[in-house]
Protein backbone atom coordinates (compact mmCIF):
# COMPACT_ATOMS: atom_id res chain seq x y z
CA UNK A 1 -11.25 92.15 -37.81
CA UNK A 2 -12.64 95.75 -37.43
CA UNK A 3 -13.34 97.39 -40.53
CA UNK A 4 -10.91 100.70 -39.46
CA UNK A 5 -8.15 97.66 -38.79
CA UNK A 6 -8.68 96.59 -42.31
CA UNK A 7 -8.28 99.69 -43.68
CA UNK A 8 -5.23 100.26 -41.87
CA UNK A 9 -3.97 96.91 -42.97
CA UNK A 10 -4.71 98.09 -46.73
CA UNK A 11 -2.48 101.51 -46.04
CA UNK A 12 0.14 99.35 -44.46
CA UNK A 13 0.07 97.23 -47.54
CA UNK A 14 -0.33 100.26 -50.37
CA UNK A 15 3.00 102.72 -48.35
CA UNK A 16 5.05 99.40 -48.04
CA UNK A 17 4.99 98.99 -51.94
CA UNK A 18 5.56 102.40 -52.72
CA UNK A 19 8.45 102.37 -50.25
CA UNK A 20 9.95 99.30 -52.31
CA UNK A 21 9.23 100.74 -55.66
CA UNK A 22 10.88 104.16 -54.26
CA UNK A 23 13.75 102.18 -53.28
CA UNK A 24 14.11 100.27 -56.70
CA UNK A 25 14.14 103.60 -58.51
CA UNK A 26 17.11 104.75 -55.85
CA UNK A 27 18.61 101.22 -56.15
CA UNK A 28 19.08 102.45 -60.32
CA UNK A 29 21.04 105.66 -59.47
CA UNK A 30 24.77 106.37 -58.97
CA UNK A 31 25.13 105.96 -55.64
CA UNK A 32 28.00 108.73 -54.43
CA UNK A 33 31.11 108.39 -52.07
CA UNK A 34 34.16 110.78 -52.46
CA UNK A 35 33.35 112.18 -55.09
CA UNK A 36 32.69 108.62 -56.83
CA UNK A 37 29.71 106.56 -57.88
CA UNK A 38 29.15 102.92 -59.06
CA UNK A 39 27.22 102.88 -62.10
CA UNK A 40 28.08 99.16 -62.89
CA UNK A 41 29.47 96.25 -60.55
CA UNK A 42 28.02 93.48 -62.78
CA UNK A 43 27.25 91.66 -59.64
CA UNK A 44 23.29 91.74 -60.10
CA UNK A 45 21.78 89.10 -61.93
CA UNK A 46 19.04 91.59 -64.19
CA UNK A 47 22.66 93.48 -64.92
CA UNK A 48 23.71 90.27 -66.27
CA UNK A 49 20.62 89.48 -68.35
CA UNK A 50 20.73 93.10 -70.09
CA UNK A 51 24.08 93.25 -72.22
CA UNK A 52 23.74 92.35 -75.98
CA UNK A 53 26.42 91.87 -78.99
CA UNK A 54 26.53 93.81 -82.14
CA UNK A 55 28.73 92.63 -84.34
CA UNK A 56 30.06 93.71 -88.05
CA UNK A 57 27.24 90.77 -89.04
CA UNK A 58 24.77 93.58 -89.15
CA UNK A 59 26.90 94.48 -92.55
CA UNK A 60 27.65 91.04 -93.77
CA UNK A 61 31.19 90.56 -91.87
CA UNK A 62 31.51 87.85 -89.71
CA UNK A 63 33.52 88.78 -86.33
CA UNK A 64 31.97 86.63 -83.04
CA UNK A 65 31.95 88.03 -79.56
CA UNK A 66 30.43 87.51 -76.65
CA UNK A 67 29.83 88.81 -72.96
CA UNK A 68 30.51 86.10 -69.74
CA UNK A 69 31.09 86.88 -66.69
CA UNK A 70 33.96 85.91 -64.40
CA UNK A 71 33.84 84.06 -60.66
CA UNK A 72 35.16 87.56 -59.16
CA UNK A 73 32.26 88.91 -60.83
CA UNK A 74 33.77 91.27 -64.01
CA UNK A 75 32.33 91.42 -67.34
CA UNK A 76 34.21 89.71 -69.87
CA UNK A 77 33.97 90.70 -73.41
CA UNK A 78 35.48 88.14 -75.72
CA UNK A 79 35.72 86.76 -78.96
CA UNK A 80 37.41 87.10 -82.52
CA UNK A 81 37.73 90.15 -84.87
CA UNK A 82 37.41 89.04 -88.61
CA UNK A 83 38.12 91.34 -91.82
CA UNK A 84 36.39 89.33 -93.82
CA UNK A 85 33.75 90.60 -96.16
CA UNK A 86 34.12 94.22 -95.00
CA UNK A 87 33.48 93.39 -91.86
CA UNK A 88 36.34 94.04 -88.56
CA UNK A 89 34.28 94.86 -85.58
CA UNK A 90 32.91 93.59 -82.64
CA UNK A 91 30.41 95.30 -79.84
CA UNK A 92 28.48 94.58 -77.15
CA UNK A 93 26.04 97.06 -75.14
CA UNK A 94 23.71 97.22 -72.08
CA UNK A 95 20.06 97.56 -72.50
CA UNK A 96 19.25 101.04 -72.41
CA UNK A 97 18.17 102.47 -68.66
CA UNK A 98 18.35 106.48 -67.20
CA UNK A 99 21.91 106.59 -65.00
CA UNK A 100 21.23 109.86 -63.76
CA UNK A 101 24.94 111.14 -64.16
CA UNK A 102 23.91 114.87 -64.16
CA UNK A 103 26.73 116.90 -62.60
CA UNK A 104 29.38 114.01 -63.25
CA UNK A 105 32.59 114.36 -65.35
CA UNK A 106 33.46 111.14 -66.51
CA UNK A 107 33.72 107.80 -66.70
CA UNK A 108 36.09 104.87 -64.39
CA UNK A 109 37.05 101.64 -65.96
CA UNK A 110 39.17 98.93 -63.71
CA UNK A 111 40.11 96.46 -66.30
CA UNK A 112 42.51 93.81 -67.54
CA UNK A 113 43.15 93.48 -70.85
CA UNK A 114 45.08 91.93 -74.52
CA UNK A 115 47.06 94.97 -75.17
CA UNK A 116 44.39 96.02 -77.67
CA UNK A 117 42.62 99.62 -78.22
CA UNK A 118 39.26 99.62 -77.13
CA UNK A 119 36.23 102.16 -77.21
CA UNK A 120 33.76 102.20 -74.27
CA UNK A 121 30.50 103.41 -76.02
CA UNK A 122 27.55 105.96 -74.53
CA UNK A 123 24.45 106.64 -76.33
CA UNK A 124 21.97 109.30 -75.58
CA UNK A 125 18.78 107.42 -76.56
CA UNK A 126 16.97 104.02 -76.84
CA UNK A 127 17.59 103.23 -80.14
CA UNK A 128 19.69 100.88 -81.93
CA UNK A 129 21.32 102.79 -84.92
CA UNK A 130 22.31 106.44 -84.24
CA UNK A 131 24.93 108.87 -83.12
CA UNK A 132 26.85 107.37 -80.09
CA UNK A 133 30.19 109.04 -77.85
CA UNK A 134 33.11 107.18 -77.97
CA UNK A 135 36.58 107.38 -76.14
CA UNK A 136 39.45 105.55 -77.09
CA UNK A 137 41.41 103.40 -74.67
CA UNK A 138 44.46 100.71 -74.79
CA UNK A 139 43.68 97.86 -72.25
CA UNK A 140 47.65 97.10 -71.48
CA UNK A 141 48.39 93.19 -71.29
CA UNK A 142 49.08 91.12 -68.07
CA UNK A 143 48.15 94.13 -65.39
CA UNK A 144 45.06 95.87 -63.78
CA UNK A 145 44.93 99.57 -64.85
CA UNK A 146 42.06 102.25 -64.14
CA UNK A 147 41.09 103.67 -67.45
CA UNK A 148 40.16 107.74 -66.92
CA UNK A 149 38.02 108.95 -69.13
CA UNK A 150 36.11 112.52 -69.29
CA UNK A 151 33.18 113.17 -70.96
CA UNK A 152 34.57 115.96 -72.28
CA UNK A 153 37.07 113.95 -74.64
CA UNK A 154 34.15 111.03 -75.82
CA UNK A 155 34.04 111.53 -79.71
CA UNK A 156 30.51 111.86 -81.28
CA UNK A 157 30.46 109.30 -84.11
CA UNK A 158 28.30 107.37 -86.45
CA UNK A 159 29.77 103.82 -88.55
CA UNK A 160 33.06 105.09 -87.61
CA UNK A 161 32.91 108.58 -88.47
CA UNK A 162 33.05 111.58 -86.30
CA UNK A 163 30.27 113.92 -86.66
CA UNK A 164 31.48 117.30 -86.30
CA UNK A 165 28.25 119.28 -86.13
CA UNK A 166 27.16 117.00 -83.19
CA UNK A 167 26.07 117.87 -79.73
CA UNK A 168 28.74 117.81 -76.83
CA UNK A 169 28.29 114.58 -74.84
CA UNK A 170 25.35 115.94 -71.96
CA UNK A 171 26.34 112.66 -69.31
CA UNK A 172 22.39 113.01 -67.48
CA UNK A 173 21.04 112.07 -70.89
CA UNK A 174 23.08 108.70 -71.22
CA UNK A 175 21.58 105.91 -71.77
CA UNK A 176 23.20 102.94 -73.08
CA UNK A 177 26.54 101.89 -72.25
CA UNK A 178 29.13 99.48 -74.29
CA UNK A 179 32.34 98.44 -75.62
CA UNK A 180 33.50 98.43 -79.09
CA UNK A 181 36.73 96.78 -80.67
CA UNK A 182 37.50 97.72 -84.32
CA UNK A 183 40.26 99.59 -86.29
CA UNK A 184 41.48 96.10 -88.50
CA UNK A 185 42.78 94.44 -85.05
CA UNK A 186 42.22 91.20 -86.86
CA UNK A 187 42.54 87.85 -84.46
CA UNK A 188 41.02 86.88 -80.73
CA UNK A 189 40.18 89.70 -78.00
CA UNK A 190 39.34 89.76 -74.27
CA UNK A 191 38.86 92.28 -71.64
CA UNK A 192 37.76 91.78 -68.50
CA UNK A 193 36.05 94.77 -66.59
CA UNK A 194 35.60 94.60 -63.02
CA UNK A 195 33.64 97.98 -62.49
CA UNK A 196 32.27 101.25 -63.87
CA UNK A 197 32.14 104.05 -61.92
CA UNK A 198 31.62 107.87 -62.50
CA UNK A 199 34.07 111.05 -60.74
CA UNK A 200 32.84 114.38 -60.21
């Protein structure tokens, strides 16, 4: 093999792997139809690897959850709510990642759920502990609803308490996304979420 055909080769070789890392990067964004984008399907397997629990054990209370994921491919996020030893919440999140939701309005949730209030959960950073954006939302028993909810109506809050002097919720800076169950619902939980999506 010519020398000019190995350096072709080499180009071949160096533009294919920035096309596939180019695509990965595109693969991460919201990608956009009427007005709608999927942010989360749960049906990749890194999506499934990337979700964590934080439960009231990080204050000595000892509520259990967990995240599994259904055969029609939701999220499930399950477990038992204890007010034991000042404890009475459960939480899971996704690792932290950039969703690129600049120019969205808010958030899509198809879910079924107990009949129990709910918070999904945005944070703005990396970090563990901080300020996160909540909005409330009942998950009615027995029936699949679409839960609405604007950015402009997530709550700033830290351990439960709003911060009033906050920042408004900017959505291109979000970068965790989770689920929260508190407010002394004592007993078992489960909701099942199918997708998220965002609406312009």
């Amino acid at each position: 093999m010519t020398r000019e055909k190995i350096n072709i080769n080499i180009l071949f070789i160096v533009l294919s792997i920035c096309f596939l890392s180019a695509w990965g990067v595109a693969g991460a964004t919201v990608k956009m139809k009427d007005g709608i984008g999927i942010i989360l399907d749960f049906s990749r397997a890194e999506d499934k690897k990337s979700w964590q629990i934080v439960n009231d054990g990080v204050m000595g209370g000892i509520s259990q959850s967990e995240i599994v994921f259904s055969d029609s491919g939701g999220l499930i996020f399950r477990g038992t709510v204890s007010l034991e030893n000042n404890g009475g919440f459960a939480s899971s999140r996704r690792s932290a990642q950039t969703y690129n939701l600049e120019g969205y309005s808010g958030m899509l949730l198809q879910i079924r759920g107990d009949g129990k209030d709910y918070q999904l959960r945005v944070r703005t950073d990396n970090r563990f502990d901080g300020i996160s954006y909540r909005y409330r939302f009942t998950a009615q028993s027995g029936t699949t609803q679409v839960i609405r909810a604007p950015f402009t109506d997530f709550e700033p809050v830290f351990r439960g308490r709003i911060i009033k002097d906050a920042a408004p919720l900017l959505p291109e800076n979000i970068q965790q996304i989770g689920f929260l169950i508190a407010d002394t619902q004592a007993g078992s939980f489960s909701i099942e979420v199918d997708w998220i999506k965002a609406f312009k």
